[in-house]
PDB file of N, CA and C in Angstrom:
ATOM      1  N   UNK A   1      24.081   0.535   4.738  1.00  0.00           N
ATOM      2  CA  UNK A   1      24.067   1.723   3.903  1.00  0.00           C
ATOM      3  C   UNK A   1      23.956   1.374   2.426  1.00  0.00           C
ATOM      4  N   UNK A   2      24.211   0.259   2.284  1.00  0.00           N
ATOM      5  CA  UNK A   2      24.375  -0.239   0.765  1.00  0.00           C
ATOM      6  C   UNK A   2      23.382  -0.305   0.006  1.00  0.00           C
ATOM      7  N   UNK A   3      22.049  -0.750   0.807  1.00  0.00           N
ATOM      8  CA  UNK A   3      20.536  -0.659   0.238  1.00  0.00           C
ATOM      9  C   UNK A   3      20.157   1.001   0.425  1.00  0.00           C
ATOM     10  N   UNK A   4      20.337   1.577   0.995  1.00  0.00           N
ATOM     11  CA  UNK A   4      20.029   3.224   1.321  1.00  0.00           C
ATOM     12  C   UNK A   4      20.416   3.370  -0.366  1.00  0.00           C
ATOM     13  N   UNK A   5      22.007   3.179  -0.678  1.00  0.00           N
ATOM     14  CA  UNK A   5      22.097   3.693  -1.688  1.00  0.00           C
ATOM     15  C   UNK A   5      21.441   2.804  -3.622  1.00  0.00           C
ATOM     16  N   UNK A   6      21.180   1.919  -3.169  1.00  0.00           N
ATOM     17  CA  UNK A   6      20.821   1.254  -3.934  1.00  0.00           C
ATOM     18  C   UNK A   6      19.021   1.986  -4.163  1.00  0.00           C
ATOM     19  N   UNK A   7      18.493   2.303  -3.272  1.00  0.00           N
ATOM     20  CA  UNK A   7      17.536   2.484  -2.880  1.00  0.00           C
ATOM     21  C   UNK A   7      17.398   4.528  -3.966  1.00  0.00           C
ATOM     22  N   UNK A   8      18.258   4.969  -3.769  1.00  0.00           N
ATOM     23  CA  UNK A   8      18.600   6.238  -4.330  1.00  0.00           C
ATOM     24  C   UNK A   8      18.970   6.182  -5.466  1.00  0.00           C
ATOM     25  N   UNK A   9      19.688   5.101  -5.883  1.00  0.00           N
ATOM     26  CA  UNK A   9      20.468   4.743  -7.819  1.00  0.00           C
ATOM     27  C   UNK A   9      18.275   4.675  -8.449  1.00  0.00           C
ATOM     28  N   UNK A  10      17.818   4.095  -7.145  1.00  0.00           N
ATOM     29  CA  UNK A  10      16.302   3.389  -7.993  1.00  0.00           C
ATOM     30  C   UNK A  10      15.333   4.709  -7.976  1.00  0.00           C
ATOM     31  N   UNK A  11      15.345   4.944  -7.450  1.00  0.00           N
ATOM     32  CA  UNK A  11      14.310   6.437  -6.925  1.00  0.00           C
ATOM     33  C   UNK A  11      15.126   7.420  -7.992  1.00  0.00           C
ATOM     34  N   UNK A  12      16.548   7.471  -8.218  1.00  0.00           N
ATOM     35  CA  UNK A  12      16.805   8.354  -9.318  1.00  0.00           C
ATOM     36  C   UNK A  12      16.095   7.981 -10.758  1.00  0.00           C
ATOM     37  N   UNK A  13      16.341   6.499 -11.117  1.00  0.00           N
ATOM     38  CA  UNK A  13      15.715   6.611 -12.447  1.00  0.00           C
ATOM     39  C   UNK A  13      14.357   6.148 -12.744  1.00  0.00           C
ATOM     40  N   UNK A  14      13.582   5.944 -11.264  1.00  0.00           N
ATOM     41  CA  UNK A  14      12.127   6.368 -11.675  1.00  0.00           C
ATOM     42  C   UNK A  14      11.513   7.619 -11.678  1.00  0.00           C
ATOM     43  N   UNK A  15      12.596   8.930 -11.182  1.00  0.00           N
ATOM     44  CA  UNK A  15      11.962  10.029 -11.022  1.00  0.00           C
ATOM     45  C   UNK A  15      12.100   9.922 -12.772  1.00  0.00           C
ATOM     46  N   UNK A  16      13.622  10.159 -13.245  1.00  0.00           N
ATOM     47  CA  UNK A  16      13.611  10.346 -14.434  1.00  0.00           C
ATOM     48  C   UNK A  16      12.329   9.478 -15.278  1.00  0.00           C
ATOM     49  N   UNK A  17      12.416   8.468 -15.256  1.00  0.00           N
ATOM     50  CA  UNK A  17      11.276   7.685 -16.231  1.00  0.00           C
ATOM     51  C   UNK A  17      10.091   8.497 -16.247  1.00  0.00           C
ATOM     52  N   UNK A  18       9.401   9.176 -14.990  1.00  0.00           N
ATOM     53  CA  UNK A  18       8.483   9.675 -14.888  1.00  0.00           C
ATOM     54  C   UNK A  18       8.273  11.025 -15.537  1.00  0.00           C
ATOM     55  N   UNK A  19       9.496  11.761 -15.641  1.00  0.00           N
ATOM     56  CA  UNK A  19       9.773  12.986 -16.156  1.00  0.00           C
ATOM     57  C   UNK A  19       9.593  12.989 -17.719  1.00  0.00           C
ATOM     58  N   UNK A  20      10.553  12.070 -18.054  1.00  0.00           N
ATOM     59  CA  UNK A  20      10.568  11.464 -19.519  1.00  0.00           C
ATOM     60  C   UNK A  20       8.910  11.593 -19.871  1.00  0.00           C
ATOM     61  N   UNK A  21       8.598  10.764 -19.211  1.00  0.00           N
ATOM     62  CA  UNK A  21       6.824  10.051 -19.589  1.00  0.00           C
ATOM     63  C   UNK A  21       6.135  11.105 -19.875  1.00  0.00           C
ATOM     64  N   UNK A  22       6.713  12.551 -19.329  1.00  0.00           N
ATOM     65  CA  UNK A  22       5.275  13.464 -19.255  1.00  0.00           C
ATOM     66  C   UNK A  22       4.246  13.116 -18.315  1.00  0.00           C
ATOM     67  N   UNK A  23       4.591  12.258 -16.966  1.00  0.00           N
ATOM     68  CA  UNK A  23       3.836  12.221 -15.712  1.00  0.00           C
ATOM     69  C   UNK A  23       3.647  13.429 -14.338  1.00  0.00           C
ATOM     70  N   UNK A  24       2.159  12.801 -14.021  1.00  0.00           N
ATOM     71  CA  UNK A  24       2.277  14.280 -13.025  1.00  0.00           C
ATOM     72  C   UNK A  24       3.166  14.606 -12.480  1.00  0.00           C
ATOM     73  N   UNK A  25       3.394  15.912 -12.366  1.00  0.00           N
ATOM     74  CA  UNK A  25       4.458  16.561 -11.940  1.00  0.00           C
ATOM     75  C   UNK A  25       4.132  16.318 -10.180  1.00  0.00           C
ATOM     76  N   UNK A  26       2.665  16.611  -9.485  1.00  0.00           N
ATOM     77  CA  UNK A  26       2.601  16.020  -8.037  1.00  0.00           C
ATOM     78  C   UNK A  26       3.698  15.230  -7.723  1.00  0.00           C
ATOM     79  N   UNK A  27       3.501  14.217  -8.147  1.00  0.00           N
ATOM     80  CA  UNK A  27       4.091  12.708  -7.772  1.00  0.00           C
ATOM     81  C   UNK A  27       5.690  12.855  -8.223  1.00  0.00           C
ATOM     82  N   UNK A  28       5.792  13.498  -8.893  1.00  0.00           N
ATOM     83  CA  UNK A  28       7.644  13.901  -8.638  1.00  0.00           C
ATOM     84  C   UNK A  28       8.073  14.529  -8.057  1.00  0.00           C
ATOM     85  N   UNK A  29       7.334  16.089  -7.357  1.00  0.00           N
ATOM     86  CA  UNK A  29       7.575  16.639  -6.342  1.00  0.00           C
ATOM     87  C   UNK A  29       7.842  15.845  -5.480  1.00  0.00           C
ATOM     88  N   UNK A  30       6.633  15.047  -4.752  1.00  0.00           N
ATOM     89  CA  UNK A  30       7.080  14.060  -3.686  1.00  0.00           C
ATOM     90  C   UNK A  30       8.111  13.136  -3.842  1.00  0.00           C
ATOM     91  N   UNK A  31       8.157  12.367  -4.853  1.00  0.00           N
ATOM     92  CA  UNK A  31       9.333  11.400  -5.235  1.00  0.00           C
ATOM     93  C   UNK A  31      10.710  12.443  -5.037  1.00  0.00           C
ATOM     94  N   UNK A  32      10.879  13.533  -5.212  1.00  0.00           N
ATOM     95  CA  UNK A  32      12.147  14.230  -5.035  1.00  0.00           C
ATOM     96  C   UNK A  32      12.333  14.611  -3.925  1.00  0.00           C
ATOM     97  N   UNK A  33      11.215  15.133  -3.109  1.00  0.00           N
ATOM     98  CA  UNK A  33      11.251  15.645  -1.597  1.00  0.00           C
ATOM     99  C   UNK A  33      11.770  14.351  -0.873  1.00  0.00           C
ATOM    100  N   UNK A  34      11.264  12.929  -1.332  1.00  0.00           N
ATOM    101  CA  UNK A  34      11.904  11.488  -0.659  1.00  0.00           C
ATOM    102  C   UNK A  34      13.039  11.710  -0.983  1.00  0.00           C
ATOM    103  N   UNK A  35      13.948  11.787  -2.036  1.00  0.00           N
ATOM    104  CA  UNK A  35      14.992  11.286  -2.492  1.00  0.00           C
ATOM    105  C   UNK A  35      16.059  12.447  -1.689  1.00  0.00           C
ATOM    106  N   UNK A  36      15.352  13.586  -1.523  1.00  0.00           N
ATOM    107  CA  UNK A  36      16.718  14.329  -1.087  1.00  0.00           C
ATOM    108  C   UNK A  36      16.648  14.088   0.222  1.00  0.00           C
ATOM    109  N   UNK A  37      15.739  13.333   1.021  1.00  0.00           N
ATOM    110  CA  UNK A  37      15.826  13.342   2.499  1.00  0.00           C
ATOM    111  C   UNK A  37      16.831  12.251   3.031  1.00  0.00           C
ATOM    112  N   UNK A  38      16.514  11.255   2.031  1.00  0.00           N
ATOM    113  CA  UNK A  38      17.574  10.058   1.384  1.00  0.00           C
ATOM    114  C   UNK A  38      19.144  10.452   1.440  1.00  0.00           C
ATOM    115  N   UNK A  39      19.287  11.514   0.243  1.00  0.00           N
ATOM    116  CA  UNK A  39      20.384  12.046  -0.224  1.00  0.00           C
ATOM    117  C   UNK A  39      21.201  12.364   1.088  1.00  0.00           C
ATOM    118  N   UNK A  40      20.185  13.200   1.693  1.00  0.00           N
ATOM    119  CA  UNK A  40      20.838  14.371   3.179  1.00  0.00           C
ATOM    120  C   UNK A  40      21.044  12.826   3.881  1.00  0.00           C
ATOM    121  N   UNK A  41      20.207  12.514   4.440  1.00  0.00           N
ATOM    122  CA  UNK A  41      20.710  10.802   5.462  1.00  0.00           C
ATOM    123  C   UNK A  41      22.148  10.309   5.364  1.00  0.00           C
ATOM    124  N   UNK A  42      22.109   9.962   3.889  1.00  0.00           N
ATOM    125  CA  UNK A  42      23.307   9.361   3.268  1.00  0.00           C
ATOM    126  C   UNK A  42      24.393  10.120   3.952  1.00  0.00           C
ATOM    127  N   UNK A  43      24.412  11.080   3.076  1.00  0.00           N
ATOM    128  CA  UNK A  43      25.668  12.012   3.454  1.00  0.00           C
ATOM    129  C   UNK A  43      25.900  12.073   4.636  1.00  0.00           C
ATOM    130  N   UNK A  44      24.839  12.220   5.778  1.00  0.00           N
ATOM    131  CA  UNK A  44      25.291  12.357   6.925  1.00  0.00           C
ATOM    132  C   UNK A  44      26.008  11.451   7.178  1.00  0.00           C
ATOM    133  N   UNK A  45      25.192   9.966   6.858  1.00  0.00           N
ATOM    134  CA  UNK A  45      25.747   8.958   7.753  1.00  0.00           C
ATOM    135  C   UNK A  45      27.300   8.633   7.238  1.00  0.00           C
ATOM    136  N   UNK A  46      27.822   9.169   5.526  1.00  0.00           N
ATOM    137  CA  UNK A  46      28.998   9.035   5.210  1.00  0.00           C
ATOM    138  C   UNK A  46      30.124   9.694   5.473  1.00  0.00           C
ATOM    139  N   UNK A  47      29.461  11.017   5.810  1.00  0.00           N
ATOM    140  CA  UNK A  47      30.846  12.348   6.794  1.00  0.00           C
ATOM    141  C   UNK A  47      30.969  12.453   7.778  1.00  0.00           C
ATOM    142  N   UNK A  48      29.936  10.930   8.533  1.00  0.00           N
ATOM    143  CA  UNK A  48      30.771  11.186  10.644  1.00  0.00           C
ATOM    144  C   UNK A  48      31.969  10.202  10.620  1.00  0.00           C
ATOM    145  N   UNK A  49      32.419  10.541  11.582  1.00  0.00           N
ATOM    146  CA  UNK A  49      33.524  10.471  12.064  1.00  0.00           C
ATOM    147  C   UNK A  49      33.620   9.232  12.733  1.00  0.00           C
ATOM    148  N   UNK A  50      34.291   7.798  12.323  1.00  0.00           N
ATOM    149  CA  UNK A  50      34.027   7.004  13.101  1.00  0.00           C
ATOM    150  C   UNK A  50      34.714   6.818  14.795  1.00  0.00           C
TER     151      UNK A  50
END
């Protein structure tokens, strides 16, 4: 899980960099649609029940 989240710290501040930049907005849609599927995963896999 440790790279999942490492993986989400990185995808957060290239969305931002990209935002910053004034880059297509396309390519952050998708970069965000990844990151929250990420996000949702995470969480799941951190609120079951062992």
């Amino acid at each position: 899980m440790e790279n999942v989240d490492k993986t989400i710290d990185a995808l957060c501040s290239k969305i931002q960099n990209l935002i910053d930049g004034g880059r297509d907005y396309v390519v952050v849609v998708e970069m965000t649609k990844a990151l929250a599927e990420l996000v949702t995963a995470s969480a799941h896999v951190h609120t079951q029940k062992p």
